[in-house]
PDB file of N, CA and C in Angstrom:
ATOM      1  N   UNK A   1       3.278  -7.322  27.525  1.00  0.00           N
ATOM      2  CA  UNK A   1       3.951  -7.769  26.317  1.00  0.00           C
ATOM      3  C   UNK A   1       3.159  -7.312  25.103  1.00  0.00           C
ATOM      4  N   UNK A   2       3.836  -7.109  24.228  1.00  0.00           N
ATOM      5  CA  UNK A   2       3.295  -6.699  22.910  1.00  0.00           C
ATOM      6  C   UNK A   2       2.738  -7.533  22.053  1.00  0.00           C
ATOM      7  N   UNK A   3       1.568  -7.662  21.329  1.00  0.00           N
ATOM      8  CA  UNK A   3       1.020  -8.424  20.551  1.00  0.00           C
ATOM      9  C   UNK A   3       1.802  -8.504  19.109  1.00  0.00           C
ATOM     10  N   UNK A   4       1.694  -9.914  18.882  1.00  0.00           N
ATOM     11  CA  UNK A   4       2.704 -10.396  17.416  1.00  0.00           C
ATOM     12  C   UNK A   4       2.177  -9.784  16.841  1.00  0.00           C
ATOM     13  N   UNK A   5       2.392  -8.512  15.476  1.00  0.00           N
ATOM     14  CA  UNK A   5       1.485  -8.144  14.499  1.00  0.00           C
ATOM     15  C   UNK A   5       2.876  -7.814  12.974  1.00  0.00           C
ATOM     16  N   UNK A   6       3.982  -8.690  13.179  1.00  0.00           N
ATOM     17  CA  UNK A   6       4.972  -8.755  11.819  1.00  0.00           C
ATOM     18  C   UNK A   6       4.603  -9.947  11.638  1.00  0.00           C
ATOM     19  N   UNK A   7       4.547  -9.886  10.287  1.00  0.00           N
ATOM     20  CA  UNK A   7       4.387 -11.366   9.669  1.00  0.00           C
ATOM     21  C   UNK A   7       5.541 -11.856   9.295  1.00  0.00           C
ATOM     22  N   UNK A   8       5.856 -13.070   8.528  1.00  0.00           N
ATOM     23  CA  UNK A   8       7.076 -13.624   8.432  1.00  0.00           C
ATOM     24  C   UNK A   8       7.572 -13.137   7.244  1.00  0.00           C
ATOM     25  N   UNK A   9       7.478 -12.772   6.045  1.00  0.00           N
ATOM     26  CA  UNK A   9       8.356 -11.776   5.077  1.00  0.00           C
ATOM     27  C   UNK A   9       8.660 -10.556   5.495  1.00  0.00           C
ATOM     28  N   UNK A  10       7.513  -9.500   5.972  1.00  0.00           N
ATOM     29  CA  UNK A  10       7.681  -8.539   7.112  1.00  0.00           C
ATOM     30  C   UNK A  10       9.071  -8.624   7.655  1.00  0.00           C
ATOM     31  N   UNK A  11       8.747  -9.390   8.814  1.00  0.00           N
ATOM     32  CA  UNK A  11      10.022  -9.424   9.866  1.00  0.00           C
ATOM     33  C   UNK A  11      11.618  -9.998   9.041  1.00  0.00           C
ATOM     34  N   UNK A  12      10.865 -11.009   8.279  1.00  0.00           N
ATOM     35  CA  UNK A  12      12.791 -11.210   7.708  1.00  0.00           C
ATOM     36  C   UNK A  12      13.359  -9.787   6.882  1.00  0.00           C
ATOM     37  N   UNK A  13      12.440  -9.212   6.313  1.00  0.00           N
ATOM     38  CA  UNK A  13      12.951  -8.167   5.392  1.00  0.00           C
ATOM     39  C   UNK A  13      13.361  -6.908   6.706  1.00  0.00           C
ATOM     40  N   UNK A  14      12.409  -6.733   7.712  1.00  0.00           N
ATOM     41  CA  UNK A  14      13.108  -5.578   8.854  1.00  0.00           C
ATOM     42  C   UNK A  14      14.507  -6.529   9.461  1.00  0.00           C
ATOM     43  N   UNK A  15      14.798  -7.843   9.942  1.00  0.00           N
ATOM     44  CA  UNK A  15      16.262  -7.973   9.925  1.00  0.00           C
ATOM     45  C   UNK A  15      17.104  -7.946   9.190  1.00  0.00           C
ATOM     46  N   UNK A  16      16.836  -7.765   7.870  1.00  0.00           N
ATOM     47  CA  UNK A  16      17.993  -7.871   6.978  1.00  0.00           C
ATOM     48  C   UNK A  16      18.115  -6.183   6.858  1.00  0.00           C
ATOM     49  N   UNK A  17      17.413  -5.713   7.008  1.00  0.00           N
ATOM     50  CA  UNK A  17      17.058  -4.491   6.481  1.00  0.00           C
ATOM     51  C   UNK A  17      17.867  -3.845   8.026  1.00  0.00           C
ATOM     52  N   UNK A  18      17.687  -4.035   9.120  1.00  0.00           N
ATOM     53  CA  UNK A  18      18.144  -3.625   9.656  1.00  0.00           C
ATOM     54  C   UNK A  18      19.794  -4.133   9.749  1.00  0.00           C
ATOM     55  N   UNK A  19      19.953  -4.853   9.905  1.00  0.00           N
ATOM     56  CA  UNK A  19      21.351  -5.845  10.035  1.00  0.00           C
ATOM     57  C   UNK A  19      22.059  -5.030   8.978  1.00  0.00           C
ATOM     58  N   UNK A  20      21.707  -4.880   7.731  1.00  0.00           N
ATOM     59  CA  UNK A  20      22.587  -4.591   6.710  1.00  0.00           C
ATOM     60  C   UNK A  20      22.822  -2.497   7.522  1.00  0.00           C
ATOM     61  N   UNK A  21      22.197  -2.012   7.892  1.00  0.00           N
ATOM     62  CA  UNK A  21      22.093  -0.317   8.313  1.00  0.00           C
ATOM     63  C   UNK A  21      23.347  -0.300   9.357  1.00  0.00           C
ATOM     64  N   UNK A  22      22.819  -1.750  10.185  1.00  0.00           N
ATOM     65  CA  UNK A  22      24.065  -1.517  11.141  1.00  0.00           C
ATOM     66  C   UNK A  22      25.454  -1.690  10.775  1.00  0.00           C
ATOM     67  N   UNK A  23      25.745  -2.722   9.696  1.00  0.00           N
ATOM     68  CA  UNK A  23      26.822  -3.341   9.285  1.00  0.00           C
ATOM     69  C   UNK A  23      27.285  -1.946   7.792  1.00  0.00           C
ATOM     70  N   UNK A  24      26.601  -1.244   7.829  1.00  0.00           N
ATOM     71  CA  UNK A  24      27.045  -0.149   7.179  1.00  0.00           C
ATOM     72  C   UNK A  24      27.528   1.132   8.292  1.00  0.00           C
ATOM     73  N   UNK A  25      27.410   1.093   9.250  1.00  0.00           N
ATOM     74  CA  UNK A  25      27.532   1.768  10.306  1.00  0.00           C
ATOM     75  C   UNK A  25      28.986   1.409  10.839  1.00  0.00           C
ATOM     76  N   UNK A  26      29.385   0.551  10.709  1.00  0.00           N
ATOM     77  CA  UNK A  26      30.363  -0.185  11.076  1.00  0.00           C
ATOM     78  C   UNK A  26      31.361  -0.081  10.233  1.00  0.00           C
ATOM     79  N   UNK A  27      30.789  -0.222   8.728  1.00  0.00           N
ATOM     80  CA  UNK A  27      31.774  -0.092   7.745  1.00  0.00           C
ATOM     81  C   UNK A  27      32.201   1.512   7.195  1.00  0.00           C
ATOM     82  N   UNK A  28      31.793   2.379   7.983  1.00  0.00           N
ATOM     83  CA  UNK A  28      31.444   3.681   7.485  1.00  0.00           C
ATOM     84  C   UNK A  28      31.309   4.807   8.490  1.00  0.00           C
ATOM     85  N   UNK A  29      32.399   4.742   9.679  1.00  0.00           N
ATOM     86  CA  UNK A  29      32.535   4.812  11.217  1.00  0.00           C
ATOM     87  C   UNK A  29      33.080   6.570  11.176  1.00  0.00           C
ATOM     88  N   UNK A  30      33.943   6.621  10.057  1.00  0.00           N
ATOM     89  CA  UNK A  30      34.589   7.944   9.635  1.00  0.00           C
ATOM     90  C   UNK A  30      33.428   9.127   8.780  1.00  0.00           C
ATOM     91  N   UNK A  31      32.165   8.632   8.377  1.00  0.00           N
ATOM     92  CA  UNK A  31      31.865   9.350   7.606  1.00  0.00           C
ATOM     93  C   UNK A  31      30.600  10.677   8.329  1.00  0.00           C
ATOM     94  N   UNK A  32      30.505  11.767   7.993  1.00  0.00           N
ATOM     95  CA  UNK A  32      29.881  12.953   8.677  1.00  0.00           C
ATOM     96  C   UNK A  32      28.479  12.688   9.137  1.00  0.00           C
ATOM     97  N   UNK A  33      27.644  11.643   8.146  1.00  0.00           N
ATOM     98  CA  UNK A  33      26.463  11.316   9.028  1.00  0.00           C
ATOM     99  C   UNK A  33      26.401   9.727   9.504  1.00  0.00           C
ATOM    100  N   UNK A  34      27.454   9.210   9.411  1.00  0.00           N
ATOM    101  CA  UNK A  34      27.167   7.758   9.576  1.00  0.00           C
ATOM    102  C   UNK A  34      26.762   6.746  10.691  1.00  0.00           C
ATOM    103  N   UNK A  35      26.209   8.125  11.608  1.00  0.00           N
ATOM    104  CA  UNK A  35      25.096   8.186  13.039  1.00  0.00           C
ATOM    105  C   UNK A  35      23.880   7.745  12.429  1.00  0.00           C
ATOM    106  N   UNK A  36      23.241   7.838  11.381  1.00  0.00           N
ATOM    107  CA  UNK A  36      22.140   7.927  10.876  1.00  0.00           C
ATOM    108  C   UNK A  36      21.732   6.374  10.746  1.00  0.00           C
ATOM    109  N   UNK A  37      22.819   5.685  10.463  1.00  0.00           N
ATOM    110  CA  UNK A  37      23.187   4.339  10.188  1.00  0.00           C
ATOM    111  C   UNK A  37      21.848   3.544  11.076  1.00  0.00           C
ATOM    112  N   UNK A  38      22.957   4.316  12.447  1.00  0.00           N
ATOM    113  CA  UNK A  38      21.808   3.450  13.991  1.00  0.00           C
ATOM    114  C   UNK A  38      20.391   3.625  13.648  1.00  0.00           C
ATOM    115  N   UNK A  39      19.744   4.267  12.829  1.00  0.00           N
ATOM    116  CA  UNK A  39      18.657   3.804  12.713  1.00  0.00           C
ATOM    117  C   UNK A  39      18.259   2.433  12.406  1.00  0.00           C
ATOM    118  N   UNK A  40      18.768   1.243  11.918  1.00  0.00           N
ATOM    119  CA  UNK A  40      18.710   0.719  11.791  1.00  0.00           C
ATOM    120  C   UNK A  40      18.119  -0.668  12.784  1.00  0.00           C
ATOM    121  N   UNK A  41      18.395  -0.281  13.884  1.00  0.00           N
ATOM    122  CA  UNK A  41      18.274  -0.558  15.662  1.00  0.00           C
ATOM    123  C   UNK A  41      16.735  -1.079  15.533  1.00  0.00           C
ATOM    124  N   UNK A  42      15.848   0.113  15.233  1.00  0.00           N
ATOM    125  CA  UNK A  42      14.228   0.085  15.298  1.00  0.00           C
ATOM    126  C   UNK A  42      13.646  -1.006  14.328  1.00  0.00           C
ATOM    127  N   UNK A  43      14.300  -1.466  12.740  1.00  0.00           N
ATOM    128  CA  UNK A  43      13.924  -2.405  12.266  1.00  0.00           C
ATOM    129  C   UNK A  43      14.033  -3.899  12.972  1.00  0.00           C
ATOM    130  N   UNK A  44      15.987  -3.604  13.302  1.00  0.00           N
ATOM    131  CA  UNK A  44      16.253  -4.658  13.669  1.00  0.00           C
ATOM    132  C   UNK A  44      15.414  -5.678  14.944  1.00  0.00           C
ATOM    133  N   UNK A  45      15.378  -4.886  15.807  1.00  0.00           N
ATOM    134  CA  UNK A  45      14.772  -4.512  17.940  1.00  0.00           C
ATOM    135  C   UNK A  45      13.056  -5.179  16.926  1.00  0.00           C
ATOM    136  N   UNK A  46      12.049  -4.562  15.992  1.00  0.00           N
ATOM    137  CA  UNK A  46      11.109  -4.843  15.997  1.00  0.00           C
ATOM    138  C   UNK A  46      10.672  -6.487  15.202  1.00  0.00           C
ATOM    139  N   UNK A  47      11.900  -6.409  13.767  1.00  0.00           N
ATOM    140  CA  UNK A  47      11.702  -7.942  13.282  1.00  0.00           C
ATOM    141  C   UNK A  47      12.009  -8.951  14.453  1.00  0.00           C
ATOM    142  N   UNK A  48      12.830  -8.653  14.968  1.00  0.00           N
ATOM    143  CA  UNK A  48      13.294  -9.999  16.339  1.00  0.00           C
ATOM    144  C   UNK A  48      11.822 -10.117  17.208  1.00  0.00           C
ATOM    145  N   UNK A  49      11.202  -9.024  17.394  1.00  0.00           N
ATOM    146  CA  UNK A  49       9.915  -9.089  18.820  1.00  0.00           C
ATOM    147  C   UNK A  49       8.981  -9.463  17.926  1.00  0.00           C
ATOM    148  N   UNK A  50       8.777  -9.342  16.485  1.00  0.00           N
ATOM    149  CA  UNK A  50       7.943 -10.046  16.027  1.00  0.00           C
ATOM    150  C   UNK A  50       6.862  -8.971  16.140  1.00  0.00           C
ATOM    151  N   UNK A  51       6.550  -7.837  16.989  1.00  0.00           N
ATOM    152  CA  UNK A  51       5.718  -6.962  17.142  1.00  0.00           C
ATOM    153  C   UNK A  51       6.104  -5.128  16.752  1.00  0.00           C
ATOM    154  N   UNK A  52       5.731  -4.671  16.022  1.00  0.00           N
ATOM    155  CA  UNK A  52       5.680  -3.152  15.951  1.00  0.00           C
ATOM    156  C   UNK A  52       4.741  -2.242  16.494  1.00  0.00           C
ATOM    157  N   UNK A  53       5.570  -1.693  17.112  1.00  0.00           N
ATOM    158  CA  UNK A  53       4.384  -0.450  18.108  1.00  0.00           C
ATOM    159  C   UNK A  53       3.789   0.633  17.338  1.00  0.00           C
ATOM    160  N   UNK A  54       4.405   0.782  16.089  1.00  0.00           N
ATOM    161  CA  UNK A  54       3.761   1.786  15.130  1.00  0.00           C
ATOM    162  C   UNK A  54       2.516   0.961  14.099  1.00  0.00           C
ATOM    163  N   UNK A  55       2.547  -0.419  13.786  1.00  0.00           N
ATOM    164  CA  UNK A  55       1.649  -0.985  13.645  1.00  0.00           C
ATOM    165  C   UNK A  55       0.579  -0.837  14.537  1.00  0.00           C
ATOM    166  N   UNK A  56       0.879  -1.301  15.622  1.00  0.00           N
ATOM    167  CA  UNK A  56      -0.559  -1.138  16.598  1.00  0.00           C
ATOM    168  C   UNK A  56      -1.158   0.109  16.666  1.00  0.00           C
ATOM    169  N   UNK A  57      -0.104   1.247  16.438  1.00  0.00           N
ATOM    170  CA  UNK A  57      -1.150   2.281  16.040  1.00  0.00           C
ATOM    171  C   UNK A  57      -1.944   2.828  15.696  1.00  0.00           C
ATOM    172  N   UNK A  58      -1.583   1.832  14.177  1.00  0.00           N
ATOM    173  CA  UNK A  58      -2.008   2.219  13.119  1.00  0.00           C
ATOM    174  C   UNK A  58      -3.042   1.383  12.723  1.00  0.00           C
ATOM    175  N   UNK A  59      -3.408   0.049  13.364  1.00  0.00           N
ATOM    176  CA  UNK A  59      -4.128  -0.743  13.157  1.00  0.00           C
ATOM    177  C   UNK A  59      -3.697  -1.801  12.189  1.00  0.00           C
ATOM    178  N   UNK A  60      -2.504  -1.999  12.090  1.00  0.00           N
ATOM    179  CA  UNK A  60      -2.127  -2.814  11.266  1.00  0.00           C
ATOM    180  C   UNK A  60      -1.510  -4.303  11.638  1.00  0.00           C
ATOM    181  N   UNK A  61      -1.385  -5.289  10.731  1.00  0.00           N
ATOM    182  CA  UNK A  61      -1.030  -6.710  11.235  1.00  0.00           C
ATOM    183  C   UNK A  61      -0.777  -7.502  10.004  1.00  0.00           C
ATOM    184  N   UNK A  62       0.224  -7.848  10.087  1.00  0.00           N
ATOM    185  CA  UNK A  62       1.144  -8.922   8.896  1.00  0.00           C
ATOM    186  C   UNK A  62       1.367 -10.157   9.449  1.00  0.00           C
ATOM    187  N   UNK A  63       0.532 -10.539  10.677  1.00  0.00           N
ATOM    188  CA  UNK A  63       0.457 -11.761  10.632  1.00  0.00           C
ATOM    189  C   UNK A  63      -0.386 -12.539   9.776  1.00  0.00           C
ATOM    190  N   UNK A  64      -0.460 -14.238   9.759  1.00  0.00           N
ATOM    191  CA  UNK A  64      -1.178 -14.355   9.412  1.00  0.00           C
ATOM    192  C   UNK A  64      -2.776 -14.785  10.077  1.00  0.00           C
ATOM    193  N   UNK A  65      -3.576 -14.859   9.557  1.00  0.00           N
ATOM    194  CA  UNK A  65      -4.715 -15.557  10.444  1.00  0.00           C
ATOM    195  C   UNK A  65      -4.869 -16.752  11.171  1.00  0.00           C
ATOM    196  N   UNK A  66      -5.279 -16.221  12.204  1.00  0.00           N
ATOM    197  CA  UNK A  66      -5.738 -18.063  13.078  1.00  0.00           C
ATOM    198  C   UNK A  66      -6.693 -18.230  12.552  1.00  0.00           C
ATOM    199  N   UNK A  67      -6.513 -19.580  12.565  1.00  0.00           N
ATOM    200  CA  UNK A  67      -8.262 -20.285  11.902  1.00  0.00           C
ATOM    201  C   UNK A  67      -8.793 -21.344  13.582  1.00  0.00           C
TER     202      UNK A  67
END
């Protein structure tokens, strides 16, 4: 399992952020790139797990601290 490293503004802003990509995807089904939309998947898939695999890469973490 992946270690928590989104913090809680983090992660609400990647679901909205994603939610809104998909729901433009949806609304926008006819248009020449509106495949591009599904990107939206990777925000969405990572605010829900609470964890980003490109964070851990990178050494990064938006949680907050345990005390």
């Amino acid at each position: 399992m992946l270690a928590k490293n989104v913090g809680g503004i983090d992660r609400i802003l990647r679901i909205v952020v994603g939610a809104a990509l998909i729901l433009a995807f949806f609304l926008n089904m006819d248009g020449t790139y509106s495949w591009l939309y599904l990107i939206g998947i990777v925000p969405l898939a990572t605010g829900l797990m609470s964890s980003c695999p490109l964070y851990s890469i990178v050494g990064l973490n938006t949680c907050p601290v345990k005390k």
